[in-house]
PDB file of N, CA and C in Angstrom:
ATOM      1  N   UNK A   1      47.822 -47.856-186.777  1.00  0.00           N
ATOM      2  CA  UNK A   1      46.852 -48.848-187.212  1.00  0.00           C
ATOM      3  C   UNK A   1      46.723 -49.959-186.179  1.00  0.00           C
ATOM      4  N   UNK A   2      48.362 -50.182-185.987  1.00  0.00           N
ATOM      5  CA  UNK A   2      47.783 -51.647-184.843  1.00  0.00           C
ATOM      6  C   UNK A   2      47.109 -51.005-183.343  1.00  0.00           C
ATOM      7  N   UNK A   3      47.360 -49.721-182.964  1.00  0.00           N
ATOM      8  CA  UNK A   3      46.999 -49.566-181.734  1.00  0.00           C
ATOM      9  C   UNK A   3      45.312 -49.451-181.857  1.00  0.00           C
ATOM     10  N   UNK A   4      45.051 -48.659-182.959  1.00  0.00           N
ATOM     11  CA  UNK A   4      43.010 -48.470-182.995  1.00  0.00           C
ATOM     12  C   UNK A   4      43.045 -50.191-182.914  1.00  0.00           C
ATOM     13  N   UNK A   5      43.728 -51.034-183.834  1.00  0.00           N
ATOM     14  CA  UNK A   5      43.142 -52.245-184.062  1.00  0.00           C
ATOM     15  C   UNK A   5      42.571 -52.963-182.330  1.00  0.00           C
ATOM     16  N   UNK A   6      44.152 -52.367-181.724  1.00  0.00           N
ATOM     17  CA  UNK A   6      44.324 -52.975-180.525  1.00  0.00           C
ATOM     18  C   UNK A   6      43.091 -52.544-179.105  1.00  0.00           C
ATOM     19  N   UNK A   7      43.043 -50.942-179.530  1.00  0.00           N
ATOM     20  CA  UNK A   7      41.772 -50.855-179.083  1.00  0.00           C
ATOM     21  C   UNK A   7      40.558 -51.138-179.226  1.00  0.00           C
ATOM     22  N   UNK A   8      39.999 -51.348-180.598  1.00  0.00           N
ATOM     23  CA  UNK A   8      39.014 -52.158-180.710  1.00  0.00           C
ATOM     24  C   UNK A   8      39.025 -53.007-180.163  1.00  0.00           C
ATOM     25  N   UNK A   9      39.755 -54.174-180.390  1.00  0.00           N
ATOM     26  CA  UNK A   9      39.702 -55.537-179.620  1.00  0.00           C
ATOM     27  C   UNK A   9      39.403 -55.805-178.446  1.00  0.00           C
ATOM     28  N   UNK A  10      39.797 -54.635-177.396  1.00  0.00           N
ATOM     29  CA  UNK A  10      39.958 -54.370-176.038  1.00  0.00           C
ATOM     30  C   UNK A  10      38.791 -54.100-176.023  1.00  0.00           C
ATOM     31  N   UNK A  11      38.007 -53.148-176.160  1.00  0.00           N
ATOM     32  CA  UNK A  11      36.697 -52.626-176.250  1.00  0.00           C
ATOM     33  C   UNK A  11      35.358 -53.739-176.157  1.00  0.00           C
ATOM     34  N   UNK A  12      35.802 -54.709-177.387  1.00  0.00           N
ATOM     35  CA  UNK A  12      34.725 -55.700-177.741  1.00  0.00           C
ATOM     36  C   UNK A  12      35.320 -56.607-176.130  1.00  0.00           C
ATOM     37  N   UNK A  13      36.384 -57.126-176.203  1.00  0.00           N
ATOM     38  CA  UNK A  13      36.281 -57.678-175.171  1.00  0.00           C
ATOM     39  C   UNK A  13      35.662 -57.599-173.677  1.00  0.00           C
ATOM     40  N   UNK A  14      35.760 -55.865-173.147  1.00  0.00           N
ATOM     41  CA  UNK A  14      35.146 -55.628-172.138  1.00  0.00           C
ATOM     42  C   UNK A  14      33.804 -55.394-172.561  1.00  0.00           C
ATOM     43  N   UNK A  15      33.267 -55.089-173.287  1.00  0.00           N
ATOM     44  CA  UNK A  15      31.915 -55.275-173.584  1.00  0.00           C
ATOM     45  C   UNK A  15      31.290 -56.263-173.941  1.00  0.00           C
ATOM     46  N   UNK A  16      31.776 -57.921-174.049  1.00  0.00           N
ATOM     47  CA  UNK A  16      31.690 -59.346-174.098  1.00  0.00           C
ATOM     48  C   UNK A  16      30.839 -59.522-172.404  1.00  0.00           C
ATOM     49  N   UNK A  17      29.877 -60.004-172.852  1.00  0.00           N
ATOM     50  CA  UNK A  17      29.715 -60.457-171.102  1.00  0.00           C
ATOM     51  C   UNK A  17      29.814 -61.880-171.510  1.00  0.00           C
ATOM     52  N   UNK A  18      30.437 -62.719-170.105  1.00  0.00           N
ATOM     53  CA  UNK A  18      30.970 -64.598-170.201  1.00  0.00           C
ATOM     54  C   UNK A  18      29.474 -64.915-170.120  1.00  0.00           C
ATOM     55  N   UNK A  19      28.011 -64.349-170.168  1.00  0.00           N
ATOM     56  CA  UNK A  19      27.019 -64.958-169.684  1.00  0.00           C
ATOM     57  C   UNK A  19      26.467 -65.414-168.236  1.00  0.00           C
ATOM     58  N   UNK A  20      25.480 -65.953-168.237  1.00  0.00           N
ATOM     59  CA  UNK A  20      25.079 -65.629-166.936  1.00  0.00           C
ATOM     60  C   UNK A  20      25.253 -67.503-166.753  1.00  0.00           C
ATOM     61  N   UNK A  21      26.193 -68.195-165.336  1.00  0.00           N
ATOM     62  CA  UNK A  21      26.408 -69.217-165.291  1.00  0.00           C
ATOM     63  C   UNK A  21      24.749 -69.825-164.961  1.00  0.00           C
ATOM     64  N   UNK A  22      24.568 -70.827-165.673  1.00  0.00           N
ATOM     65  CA  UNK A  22      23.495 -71.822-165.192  1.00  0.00           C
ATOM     66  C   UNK A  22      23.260 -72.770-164.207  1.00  0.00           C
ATOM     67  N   UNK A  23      22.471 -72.763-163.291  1.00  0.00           N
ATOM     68  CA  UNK A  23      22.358 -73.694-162.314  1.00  0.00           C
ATOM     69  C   UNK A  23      22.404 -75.154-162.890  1.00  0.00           C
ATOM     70  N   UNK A  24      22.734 -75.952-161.922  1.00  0.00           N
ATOM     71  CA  UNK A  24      23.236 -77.696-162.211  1.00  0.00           C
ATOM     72  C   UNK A  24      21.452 -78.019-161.977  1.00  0.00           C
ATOM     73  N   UNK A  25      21.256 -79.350-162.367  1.00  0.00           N
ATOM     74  CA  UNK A  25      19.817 -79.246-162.653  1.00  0.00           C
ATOM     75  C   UNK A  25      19.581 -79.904-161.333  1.00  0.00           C
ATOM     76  N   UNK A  26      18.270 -79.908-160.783  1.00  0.00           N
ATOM     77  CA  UNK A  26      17.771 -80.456-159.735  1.00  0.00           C
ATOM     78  C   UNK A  26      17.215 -81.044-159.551  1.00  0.00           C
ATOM     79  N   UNK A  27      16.346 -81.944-160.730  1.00  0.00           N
ATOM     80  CA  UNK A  27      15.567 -82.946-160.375  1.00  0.00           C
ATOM     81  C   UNK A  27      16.431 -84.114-159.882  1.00  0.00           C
ATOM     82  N   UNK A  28      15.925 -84.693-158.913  1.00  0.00           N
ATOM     83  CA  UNK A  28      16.213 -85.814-158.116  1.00  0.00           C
ATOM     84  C   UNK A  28      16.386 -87.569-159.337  1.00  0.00           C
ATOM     85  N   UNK A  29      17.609 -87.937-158.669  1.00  0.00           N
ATOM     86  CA  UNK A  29      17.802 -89.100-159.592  1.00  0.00           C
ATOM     87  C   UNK A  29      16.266 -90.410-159.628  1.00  0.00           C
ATOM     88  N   UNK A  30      15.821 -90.608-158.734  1.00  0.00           N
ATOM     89  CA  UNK A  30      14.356 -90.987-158.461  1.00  0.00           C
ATOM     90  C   UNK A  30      13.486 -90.258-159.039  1.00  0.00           C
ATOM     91  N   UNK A  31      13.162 -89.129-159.366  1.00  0.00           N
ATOM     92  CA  UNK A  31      12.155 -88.600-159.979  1.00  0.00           C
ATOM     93  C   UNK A  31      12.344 -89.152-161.445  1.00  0.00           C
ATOM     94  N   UNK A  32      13.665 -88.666-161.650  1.00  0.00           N
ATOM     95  CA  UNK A  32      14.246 -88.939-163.606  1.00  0.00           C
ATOM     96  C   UNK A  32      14.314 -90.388-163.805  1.00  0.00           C
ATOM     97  N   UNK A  33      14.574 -91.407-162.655  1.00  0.00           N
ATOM     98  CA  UNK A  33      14.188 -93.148-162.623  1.00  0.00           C
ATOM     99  C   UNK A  33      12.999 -92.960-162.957  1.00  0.00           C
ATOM    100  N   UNK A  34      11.577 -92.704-162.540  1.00  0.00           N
ATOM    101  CA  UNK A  34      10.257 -93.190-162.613  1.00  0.00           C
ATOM    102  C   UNK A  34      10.106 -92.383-164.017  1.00  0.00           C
ATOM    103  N   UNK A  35      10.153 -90.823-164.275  1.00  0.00           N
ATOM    104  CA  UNK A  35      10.286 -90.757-165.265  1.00  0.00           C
ATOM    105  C   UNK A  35      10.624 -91.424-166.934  1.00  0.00           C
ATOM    106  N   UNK A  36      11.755 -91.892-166.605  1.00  0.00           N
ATOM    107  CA  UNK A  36      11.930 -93.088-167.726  1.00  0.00           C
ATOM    108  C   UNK A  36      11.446 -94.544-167.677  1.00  0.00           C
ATOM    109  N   UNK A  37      11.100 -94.765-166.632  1.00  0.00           N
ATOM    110  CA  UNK A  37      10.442 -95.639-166.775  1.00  0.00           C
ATOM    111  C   UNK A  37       8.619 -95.477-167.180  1.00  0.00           C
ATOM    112  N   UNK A  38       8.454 -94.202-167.145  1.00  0.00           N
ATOM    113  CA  UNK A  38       6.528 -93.989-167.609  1.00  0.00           C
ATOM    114  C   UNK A  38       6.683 -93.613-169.223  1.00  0.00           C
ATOM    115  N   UNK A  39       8.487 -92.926-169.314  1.00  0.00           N
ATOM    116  CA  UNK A  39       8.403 -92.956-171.153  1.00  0.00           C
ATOM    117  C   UNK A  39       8.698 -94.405-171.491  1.00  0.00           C
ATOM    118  N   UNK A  40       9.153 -95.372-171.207  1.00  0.00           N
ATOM    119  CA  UNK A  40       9.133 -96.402-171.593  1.00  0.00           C
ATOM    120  C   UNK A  40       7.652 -97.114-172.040  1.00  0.00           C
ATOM    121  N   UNK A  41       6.884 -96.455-171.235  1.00  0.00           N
ATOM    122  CA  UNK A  41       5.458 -97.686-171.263  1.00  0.00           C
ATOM    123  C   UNK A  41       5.296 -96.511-172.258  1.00  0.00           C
ATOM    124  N   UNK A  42       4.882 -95.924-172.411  1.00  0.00           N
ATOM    125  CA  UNK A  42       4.792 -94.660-173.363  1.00  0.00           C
ATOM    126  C   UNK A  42       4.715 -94.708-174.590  1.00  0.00           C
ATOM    127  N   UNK A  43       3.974 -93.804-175.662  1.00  0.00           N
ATOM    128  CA  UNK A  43       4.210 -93.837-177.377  1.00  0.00           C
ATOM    129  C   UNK A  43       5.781 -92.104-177.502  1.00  0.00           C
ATOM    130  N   UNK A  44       5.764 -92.234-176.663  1.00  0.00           N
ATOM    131  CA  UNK A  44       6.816 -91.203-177.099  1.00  0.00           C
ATOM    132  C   UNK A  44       7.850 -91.776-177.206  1.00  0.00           C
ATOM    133  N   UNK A  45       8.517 -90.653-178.184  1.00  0.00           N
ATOM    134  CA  UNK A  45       9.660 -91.399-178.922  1.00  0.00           C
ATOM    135  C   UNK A  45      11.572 -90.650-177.969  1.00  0.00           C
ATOM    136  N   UNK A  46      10.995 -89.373-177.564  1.00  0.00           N
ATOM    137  CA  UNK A  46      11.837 -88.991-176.903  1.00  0.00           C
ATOM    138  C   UNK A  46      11.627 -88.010-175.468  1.00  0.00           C
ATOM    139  N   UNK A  47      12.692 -88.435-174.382  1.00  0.00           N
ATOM    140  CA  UNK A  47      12.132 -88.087-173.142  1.00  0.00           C
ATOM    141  C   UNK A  47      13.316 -86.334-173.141  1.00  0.00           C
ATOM    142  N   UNK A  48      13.198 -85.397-172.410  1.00  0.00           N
ATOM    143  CA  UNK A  48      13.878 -84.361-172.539  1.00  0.00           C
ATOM    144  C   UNK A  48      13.860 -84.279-171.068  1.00  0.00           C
ATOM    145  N   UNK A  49      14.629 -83.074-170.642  1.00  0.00           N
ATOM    146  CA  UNK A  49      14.619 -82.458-169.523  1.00  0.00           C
ATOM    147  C   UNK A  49      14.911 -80.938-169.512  1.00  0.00           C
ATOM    148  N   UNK A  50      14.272 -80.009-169.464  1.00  0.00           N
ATOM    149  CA  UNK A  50      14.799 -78.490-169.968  1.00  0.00           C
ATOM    150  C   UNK A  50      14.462 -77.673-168.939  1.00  0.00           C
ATOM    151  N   UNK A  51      15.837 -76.930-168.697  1.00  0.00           N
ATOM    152  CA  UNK A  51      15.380 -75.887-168.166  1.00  0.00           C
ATOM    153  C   UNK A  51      14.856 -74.148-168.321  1.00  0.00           C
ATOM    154  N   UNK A  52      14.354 -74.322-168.027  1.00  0.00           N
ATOM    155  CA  UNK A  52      13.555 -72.850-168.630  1.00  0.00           C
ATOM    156  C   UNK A  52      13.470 -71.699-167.743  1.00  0.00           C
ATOM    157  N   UNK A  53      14.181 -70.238-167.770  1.00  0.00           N
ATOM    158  CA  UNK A  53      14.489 -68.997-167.072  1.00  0.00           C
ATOM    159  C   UNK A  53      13.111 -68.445-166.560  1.00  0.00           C
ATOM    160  N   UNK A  54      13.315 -67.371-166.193  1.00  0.00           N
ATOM    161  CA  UNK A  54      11.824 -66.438-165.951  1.00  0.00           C
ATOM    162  C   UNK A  54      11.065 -65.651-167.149  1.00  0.00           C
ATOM    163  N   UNK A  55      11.930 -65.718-167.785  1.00  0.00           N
ATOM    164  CA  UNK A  55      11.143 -65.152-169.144  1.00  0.00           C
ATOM    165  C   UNK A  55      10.554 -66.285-169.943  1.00  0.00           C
ATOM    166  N   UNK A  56      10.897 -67.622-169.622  1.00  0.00           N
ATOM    167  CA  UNK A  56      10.177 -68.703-170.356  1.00  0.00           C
ATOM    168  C   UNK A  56      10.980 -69.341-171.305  1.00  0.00           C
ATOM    169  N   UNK A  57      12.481 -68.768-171.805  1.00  0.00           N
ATOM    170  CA  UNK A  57      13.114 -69.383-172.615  1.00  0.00           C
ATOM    171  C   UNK A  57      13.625 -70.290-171.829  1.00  0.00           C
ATOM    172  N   UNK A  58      14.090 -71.553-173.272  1.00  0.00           N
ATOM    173  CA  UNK A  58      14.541 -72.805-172.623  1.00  0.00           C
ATOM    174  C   UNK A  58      16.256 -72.293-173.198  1.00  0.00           C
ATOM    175  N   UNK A  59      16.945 -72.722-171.794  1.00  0.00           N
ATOM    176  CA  UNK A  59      18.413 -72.335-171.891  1.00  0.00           C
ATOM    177  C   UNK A  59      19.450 -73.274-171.453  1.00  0.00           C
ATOM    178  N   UNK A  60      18.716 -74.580-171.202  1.00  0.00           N
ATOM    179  CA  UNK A  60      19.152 -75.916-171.208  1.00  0.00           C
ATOM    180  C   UNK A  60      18.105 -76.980-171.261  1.00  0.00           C
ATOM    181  N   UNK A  61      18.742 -78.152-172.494  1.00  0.00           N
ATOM    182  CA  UNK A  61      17.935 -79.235-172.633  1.00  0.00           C
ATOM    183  C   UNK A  61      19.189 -80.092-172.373  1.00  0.00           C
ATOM    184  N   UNK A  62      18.438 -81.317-171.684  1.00  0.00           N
ATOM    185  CA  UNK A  62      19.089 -82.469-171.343  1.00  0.00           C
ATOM    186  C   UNK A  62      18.455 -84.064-172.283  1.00  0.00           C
ATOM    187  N   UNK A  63      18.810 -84.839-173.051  1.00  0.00           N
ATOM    188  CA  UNK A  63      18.076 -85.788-173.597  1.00  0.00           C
ATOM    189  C   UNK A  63      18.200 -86.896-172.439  1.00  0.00           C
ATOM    190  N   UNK A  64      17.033 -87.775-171.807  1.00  0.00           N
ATOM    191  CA  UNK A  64      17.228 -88.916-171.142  1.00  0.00           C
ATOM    192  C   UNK A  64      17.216 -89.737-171.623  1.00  0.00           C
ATOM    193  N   UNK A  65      16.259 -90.296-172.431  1.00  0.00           N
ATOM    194  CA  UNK A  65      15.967 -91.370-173.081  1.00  0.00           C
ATOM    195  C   UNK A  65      15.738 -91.204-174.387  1.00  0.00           C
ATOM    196  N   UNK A  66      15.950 -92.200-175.596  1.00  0.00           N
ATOM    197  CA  UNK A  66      15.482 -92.110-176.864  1.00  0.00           C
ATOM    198  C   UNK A  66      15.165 -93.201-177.264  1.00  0.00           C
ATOM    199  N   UNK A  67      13.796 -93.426-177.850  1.00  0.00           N
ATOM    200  CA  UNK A  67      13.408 -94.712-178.785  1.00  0.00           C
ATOM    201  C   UNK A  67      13.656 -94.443-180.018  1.00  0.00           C
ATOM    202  N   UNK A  68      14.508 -93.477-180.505  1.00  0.00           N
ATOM    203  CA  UNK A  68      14.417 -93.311-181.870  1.00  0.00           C
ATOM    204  C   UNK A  68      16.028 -94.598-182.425  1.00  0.00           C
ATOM    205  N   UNK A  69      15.811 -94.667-183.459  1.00  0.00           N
ATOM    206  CA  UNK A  69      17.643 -95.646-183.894  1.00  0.00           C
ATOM    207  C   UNK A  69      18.431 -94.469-184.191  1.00  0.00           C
ATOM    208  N   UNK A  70      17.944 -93.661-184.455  1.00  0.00           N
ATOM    209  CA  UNK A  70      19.592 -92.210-185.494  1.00  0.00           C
ATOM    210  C   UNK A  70      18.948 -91.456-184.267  1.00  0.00           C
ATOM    211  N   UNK A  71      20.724 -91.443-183.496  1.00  0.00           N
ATOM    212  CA  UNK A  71      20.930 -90.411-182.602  1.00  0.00           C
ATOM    213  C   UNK A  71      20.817 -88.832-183.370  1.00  0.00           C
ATOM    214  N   UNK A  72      21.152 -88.703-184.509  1.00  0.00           N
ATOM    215  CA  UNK A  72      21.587 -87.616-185.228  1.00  0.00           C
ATOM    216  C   UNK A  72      19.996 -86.758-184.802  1.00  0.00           C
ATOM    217  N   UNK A  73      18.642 -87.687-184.771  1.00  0.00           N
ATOM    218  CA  UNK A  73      17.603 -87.034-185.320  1.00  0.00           C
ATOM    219  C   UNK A  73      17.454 -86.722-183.735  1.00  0.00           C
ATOM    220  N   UNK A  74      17.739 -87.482-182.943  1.00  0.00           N
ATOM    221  CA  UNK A  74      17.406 -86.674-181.558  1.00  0.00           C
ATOM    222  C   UNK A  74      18.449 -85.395-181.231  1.00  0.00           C
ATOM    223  N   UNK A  75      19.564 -85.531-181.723  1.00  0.00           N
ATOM    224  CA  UNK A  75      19.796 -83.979-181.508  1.00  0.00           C
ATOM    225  C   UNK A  75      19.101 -82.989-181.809  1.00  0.00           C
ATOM    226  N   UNK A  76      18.794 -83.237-183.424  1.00  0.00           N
ATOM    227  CA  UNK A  76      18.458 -82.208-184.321  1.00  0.00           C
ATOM    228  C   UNK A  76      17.039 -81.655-183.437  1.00  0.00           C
ATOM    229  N   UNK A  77      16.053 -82.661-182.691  1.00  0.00           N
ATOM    230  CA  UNK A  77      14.946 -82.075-182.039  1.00  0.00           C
ATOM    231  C   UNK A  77      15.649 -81.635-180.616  1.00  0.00           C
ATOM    232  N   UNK A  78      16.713 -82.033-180.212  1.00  0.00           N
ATOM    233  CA  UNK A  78      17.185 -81.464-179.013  1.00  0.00           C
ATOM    234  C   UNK A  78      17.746 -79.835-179.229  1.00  0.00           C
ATOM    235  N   UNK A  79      18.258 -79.651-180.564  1.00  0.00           N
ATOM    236  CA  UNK A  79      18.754 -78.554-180.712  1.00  0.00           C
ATOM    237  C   UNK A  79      17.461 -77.497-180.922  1.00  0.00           C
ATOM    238  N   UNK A  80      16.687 -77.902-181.476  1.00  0.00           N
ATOM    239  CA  UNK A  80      15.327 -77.244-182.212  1.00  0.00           C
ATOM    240  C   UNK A  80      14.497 -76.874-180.554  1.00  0.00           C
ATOM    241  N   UNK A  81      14.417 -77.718-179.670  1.00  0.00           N
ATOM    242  CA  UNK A  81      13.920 -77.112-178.500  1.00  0.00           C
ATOM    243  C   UNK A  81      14.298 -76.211-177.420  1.00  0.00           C
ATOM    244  N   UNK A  82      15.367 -75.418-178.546  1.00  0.00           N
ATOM    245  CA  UNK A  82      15.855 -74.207-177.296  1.00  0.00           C
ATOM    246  C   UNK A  82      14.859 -73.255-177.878  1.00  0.00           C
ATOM    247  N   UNK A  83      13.981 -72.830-179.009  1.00  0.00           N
ATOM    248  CA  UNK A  83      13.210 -72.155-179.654  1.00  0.00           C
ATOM    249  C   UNK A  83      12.211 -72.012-178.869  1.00  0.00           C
ATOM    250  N   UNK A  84      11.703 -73.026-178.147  1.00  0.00           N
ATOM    251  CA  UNK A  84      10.388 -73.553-177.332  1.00  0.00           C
ATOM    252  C   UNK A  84      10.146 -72.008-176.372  1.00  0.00           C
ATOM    253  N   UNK A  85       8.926 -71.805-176.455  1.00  0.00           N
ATOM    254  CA  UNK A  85       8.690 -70.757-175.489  1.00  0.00           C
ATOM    255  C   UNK A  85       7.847 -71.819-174.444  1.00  0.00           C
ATOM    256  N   UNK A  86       7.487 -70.778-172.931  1.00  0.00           N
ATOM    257  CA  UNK A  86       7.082 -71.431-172.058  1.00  0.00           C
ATOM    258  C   UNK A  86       6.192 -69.864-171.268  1.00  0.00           C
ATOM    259  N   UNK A  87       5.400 -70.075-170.241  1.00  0.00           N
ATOM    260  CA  UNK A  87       4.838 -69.038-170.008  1.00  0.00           C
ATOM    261  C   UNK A  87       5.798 -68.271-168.685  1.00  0.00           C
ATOM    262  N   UNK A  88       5.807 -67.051-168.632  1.00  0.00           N
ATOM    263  CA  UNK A  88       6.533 -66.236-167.921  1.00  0.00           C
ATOM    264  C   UNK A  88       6.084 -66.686-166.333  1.00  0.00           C
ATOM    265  N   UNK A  89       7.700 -66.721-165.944  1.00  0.00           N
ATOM    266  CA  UNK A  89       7.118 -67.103-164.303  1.00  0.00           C
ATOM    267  C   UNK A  89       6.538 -66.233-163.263  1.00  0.00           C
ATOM    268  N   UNK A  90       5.711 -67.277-162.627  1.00  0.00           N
ATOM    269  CA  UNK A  90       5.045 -66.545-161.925  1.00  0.00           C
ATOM    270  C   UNK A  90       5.841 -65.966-160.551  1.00  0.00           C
ATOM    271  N   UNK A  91       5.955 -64.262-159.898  1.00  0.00           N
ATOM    272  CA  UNK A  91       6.430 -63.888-158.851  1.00  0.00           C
ATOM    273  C   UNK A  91       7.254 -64.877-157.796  1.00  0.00           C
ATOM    274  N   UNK A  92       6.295 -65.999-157.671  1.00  0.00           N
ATOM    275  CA  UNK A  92       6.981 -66.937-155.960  1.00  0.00           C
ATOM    276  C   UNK A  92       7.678 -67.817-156.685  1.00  0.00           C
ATOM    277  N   UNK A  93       7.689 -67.596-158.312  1.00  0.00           N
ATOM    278  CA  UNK A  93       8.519 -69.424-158.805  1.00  0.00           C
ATOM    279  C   UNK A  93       9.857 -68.852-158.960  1.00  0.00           C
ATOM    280  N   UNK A  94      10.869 -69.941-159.287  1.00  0.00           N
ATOM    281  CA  UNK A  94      12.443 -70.053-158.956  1.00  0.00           C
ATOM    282  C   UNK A  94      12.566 -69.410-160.341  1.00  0.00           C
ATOM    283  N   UNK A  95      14.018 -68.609-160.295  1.00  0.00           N
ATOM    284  CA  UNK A  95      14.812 -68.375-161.478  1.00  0.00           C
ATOM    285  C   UNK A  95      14.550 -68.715-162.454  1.00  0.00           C
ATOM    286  N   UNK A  96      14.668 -70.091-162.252  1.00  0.00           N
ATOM    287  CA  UNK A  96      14.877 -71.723-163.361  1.00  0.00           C
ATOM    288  C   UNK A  96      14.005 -72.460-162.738  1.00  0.00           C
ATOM    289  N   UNK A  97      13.236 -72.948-163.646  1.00  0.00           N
ATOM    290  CA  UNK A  97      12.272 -74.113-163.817  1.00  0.00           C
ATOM    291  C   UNK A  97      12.672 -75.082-164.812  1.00  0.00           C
ATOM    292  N   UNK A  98      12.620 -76.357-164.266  1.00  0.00           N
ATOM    293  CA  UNK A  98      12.684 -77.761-165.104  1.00  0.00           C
ATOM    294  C   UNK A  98      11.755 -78.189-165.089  1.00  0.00           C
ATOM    295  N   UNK A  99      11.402 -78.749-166.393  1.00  0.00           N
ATOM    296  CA  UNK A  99      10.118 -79.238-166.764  1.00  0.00           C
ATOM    297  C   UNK A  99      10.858 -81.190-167.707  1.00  0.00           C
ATOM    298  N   UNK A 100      10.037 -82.018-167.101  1.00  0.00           N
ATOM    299  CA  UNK A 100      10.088 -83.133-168.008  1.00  0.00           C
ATOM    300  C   UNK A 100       9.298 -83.114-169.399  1.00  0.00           C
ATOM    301  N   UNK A 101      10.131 -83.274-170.931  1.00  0.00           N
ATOM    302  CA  UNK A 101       9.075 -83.042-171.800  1.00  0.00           C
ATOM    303  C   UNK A 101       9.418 -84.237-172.479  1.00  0.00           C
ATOM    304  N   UNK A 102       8.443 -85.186-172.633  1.00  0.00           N
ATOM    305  CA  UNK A 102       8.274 -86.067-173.844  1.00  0.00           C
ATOM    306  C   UNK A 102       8.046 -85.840-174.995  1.00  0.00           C
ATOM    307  N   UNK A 103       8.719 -86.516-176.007  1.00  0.00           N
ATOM    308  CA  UNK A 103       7.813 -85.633-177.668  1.00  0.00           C
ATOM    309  C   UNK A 103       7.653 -86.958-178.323  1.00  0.00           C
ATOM    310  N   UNK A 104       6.809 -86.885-178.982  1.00  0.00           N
ATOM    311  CA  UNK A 104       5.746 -88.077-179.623  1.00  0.00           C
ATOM    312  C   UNK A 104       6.233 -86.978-181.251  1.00  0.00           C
ATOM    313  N   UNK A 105       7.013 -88.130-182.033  1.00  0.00           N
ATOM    314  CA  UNK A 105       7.259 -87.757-182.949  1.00  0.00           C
ATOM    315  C   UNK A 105       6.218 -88.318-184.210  1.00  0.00           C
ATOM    316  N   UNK A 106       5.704 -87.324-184.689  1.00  0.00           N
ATOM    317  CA  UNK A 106       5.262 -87.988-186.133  1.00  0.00           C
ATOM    318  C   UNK A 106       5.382 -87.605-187.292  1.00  0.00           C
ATOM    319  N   UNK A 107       6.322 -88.644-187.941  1.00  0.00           N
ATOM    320  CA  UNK A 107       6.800 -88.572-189.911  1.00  0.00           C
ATOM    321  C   UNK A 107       6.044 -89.484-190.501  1.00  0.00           C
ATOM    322  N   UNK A 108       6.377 -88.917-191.656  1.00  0.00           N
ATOM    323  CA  UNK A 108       5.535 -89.455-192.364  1.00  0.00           C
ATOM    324  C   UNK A 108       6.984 -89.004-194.351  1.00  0.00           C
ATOM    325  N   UNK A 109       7.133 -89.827-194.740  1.00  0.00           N
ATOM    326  CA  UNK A 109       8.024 -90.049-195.659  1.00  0.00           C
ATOM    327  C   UNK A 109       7.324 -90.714-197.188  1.00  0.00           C
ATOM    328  N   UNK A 110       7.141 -89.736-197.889  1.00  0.00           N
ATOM    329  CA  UNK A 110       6.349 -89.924-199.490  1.00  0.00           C
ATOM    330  C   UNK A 110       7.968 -90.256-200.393  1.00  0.00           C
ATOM    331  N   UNK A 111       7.573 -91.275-201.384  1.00  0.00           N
ATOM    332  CA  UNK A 111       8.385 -91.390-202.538  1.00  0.00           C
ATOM    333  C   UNK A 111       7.728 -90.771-203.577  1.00  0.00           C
TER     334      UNK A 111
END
């Protein structure tokens, strides 16, 4: 019993891939300065930074800035934007693409 167990385990493990490591992001600290400073003048409520593969999924978000008061709610849209599709890259573009995304939140709360 313990050895099947033991082989299973072994099995799943070599058939585990660690994933594919992600590049460190590249926008320039000057680009992401002026950046927060144009969401500042801005109605958006939160500034992002994501990077997005060749198939268009987003497989890292970064939050820069938030005008919101409950950090909790900018996760919850930070977590919600790995869902985000994007359009498939084109042949000459990189791996990974970063895109700056602002989101202009609107609630609206009935009693």
């Amino acid at each position: 019993m313990n050895n099947a167990l033991m082989a299973l385990v072994l099995m799943a493990a070599a058939g585990a891939s660690a994933g594919e490591a992600l590049p460190d992001w590249r926008s320039s600290d000057e680009s992401l300065f002026e950046a927060r400073k144009e969401f500042a003048k801005s109605d958006a409520e939160l500034l992002f930074l994501l990077m997005v593969n060749r198939q268009g999924d987003v497989v890292k978000v970064k939050l820069l800035k938030s005008k919101l008061d409950n950090d909790r709610s900018a996760m919850m849209f930070r977590k919600h934007l790995y869902s985000a599709k994007f359009k498939v890259a084109k042949p000459k573009e990189p791996d990974y693409r970063e895109f700056l995304y602002p989101m202009d939140i609107k609630t609206t709360v009935e009693y």
